[in-house]
Protein backbone atom coordinates (compact mmCIF):
# COMPACT_ATOMS: atom_id res chain seq x y z
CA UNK A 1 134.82 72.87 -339.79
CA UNK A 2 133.28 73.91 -336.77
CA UNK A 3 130.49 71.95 -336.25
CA UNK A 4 132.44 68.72 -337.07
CA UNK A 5 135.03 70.21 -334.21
CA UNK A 6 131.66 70.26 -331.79
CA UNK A 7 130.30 66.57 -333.16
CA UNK A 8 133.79 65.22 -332.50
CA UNK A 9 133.76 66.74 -328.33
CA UNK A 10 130.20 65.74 -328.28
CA UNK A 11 131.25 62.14 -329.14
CA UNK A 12 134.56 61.81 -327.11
CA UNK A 13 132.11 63.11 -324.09
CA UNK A 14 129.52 60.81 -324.65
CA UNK A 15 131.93 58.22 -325.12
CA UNK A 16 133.92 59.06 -321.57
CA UNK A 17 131.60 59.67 -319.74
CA UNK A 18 130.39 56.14 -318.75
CA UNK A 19 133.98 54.69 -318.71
CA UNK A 20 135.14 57.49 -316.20
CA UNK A 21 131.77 56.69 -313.87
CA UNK A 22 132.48 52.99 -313.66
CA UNK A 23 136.09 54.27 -312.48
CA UNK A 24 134.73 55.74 -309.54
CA UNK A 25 133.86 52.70 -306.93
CA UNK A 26 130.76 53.73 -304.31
CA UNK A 27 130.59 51.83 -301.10
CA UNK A 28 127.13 50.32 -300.10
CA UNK A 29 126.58 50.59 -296.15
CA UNK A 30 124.09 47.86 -295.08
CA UNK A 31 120.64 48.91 -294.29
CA UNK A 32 120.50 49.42 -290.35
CA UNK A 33 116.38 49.40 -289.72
CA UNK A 34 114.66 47.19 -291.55
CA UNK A 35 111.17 48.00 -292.82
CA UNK A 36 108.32 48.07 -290.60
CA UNK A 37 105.93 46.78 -293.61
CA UNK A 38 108.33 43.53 -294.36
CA UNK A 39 105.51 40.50 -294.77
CA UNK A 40 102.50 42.97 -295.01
CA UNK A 41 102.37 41.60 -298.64
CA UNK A 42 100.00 39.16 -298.49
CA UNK A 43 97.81 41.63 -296.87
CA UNK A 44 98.18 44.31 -299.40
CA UNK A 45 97.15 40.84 -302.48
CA UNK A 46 94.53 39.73 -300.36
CA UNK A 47 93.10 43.16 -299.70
CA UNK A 48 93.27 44.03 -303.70
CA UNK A 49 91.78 40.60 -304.62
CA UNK A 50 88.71 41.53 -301.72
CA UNK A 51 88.27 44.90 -303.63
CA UNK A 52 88.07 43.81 -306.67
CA UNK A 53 85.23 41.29 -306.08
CA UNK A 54 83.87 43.72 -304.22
CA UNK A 55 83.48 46.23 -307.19
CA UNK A 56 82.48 43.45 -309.06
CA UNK A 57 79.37 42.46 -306.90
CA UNK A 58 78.24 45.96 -305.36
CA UNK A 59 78.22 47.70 -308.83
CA UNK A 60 74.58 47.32 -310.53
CA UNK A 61 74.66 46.38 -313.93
CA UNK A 62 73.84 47.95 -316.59
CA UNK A 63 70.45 47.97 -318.89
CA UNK A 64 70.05 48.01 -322.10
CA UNK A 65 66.77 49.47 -322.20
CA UNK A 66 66.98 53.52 -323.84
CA UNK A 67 65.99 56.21 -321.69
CA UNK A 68 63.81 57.49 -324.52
CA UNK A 69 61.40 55.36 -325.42
């Protein structure tokens, strides 16, 4: 009897919890400083696509000759 006592709290709490947090209303304030990286996008893409081709070029290839021979 006990442990359905504890399933049935267990559920009512689960089940209350999420109704009594979208009770509570939160007030946004606006953002006063905007970020100092706003349009530095492009130069973070452009930077990745540069590295990548990078890798791809600079990195030797490798043979498919064995070491032991």
């Amino acid at each position: 009897m006990t442990r359905f006592l504890i399933a049935v709290a267990a559920a009512l709490g689960l089940v209350s919890a999420p109704m009594a947090a979208s009770a509570v209303e939160r007030q946004s304030k606006p953002a006063t400083h905007s970020s100092n990286l706003a349009g530095t996008n492009a130069v973070f893409f452009l930077g990745g696509i540069v590295a990548v081709v990078a890798a791809v070029l600079l990195l030797p290839e490798e043979d498919d000759t064995p070491v032991s021979a």
